[in-house]
Protein backbone atom coordinates (compact mmCIF):
# COMPACT_ATOMS: atom_id res chain seq x y z
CA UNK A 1 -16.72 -2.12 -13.33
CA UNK A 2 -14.64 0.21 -15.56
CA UNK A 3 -12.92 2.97 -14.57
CA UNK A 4 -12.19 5.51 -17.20
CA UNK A 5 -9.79 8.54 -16.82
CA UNK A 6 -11.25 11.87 -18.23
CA UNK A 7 -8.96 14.98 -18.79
CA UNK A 8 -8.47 18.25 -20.98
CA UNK A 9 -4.42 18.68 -21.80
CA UNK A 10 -2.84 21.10 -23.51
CA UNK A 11 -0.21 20.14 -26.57
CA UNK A 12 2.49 19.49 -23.47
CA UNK A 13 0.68 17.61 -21.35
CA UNK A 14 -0.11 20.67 -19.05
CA UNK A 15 -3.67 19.69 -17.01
CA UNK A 16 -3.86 22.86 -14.70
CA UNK A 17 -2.33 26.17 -13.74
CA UNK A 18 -2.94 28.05 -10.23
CA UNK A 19 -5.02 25.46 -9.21
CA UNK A 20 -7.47 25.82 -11.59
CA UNK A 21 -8.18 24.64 -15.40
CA UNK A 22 -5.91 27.32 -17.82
CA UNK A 23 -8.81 27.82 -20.45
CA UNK A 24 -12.64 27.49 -20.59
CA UNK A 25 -14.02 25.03 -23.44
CA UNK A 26 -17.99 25.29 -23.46
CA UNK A 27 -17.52 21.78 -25.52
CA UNK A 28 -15.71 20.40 -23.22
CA UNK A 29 -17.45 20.79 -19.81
CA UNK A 30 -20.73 20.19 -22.02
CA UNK A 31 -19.43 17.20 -22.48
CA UNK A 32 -17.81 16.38 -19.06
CA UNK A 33 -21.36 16.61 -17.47
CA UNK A 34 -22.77 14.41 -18.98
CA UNK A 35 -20.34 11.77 -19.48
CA UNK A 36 -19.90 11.87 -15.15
CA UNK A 37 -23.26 12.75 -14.13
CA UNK A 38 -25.08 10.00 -12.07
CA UNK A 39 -21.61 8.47 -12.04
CA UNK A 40 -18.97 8.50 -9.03
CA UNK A 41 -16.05 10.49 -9.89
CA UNK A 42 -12.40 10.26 -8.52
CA UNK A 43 -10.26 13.18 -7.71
CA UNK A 44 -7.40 14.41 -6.21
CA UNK A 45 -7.66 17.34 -3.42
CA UNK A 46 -6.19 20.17 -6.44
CA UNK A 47 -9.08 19.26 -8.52
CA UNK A 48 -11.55 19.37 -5.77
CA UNK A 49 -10.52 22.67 -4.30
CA UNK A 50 -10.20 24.38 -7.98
CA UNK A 51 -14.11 22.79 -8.33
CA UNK A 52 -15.68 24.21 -4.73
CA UNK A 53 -13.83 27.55 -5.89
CA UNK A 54 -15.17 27.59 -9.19
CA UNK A 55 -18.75 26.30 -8.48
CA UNK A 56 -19.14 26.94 -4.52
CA UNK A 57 -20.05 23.21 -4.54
CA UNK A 58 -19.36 20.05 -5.39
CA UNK A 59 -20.20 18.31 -8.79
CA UNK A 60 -23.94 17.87 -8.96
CA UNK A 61 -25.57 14.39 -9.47
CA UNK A 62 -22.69 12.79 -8.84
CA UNK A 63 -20.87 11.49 -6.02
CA UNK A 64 -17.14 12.91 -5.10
CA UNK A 65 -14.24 10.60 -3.52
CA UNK A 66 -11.34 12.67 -3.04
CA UNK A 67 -7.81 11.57 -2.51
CA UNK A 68 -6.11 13.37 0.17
CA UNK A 69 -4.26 12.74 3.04
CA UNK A 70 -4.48 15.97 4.69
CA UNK A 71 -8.44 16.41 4.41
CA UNK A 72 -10.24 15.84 7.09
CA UNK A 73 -13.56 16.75 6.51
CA UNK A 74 -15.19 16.58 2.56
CA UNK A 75 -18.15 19.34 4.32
CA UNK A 76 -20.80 17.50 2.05
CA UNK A 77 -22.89 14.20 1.76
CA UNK A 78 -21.42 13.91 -1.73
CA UNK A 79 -17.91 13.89 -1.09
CA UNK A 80 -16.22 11.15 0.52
CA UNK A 81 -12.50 11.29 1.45
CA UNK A 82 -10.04 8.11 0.33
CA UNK A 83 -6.22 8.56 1.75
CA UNK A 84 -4.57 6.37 -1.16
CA UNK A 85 -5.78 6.18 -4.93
CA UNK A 86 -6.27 2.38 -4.56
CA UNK A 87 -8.64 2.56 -1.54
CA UNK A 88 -10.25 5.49 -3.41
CA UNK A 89 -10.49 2.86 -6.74
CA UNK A 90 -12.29 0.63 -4.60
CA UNK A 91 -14.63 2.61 -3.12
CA UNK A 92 -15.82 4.13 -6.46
CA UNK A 93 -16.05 0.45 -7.83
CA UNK A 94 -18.05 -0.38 -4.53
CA UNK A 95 -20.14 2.60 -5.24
CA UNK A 96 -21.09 2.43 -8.68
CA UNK A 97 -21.91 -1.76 -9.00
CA UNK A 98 -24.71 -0.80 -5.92
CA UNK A 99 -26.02 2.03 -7.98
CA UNK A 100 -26.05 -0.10 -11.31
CA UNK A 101 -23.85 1.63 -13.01
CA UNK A 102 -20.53 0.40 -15.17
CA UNK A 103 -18.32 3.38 -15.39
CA UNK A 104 -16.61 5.32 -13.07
CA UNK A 105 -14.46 8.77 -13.71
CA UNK A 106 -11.04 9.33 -12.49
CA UNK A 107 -10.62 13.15 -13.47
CA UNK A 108 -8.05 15.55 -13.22
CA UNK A 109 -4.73 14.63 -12.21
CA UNK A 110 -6.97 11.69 -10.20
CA UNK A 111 -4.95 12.11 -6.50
CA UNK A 112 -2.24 9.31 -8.14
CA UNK A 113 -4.58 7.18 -9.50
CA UNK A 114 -3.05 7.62 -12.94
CA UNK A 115 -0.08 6.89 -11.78
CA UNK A 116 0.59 3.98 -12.42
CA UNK A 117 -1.18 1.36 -14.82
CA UNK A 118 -3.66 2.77 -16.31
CA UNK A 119 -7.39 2.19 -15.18
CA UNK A 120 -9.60 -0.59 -17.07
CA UNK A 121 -11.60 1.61 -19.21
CA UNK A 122 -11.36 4.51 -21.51
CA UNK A 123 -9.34 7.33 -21.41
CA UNK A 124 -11.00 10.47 -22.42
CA UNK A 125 -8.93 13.30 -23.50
CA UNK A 126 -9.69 17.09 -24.88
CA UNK A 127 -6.68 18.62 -26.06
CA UNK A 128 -6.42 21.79 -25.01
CA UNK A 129 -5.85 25.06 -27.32
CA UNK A 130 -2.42 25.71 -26.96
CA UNK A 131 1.01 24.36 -25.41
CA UNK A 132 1.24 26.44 -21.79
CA UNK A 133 4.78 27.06 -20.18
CA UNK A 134 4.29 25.85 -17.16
CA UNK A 135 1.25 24.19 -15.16
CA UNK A 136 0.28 20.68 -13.52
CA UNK A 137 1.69 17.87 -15.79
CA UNK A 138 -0.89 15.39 -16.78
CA UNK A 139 0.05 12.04 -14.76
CA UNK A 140 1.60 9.03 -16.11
CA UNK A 141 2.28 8.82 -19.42
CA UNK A 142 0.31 11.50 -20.64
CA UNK A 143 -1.40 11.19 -23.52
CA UNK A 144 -0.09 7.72 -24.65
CA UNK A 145 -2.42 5.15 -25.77
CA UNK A 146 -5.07 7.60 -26.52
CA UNK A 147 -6.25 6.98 -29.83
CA UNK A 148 -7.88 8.28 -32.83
CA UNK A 149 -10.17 11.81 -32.73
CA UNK A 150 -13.78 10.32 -31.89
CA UNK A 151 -17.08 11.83 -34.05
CA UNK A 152 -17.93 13.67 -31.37
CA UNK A 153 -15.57 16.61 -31.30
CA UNK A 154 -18.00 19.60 -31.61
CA UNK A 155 -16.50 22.89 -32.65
CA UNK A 156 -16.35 26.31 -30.36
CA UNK A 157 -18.24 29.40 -31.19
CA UNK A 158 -15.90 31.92 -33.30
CA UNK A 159 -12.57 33.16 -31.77
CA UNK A 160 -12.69 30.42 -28.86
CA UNK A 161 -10.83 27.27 -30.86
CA UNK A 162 -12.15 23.99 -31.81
CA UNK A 163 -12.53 21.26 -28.96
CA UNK A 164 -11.95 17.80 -30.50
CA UNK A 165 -12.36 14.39 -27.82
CA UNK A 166 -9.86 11.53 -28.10
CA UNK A 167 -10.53 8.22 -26.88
């Protein structure tokens, strides 16, 4: 089972802001759907909440564990709640090798999962548009060990910047 980290940074790191994701790239989310869907994904509670406030809902097609220990209740089928990234790890591992699948997500900031080590996997980063002054560091060692551009990187409609992938 692999578990692969995706995130959008900006120049310095910076993952969030208020909760939420600081810019919109069209490329990007196109792209985040459908690397994750039919896969679990792993999350911290920011990323969840800035999700069911943007969407009203959980990810579709996909199921949820979110790391929290102040959650009680995840208030859907698709969410399940882990109180430490390593138990959360587990689950998602648990998870995807009875639905068949190989890959799991950690996104976001990942509730600590990146914390440490990173996962076995890939890490899948979109560099965001600009460097922001202040906002949710990404975890660990940022952008380390993320190498070259991939072929994928599919350019923005005018006036909205280009959104290249690393891997």
């Amino acid at each position: 089972m692999n578990a692969s980290v995706i995130v959008a940074a900006a120049a310095n790191d910076v993952i969030g802001r208020d909760g939420a994701l600081p810019w919109h790239l069209r490329g990007d989310l196109r792209r985040f759907r459908a690397l994750t869907t039919s896969h679990v994904v792993v999350m911290g509670r920011v990323t969840h909440e800035s999700i069911l406030s943007r969407l009203g809902h959980p990810l579709a097609n996909r199921t949820s564990i979110v790391v929290s220990r102040t959650l009680r209740d995840a208030g859907d089928d698709r969410v399940l709640l882990a109180t430490s990234p390593e138990s959360a790890l587990a689950a998602a591992a648990s998870i995807g090798a009875l639905a068949g699948s190989g890959e799991f997500f950690v996104i976001g900031g990942g509730g600590g999962c990146c914390q440490g080590p990173p996962p076995s996997g890939r890490r899948h980063l979109t560099p965001g548009p600009q460097n922001l002054p202040r906002g949710r560091p990404l975890p660990g060692d940022g952008a380390g060990g993320v190498g070259q551009v991939s072929p994928d990187g599919a350019a923005q409609p005018a006036g909205r910047g280009r959104c290249s992938f690393l891997h």
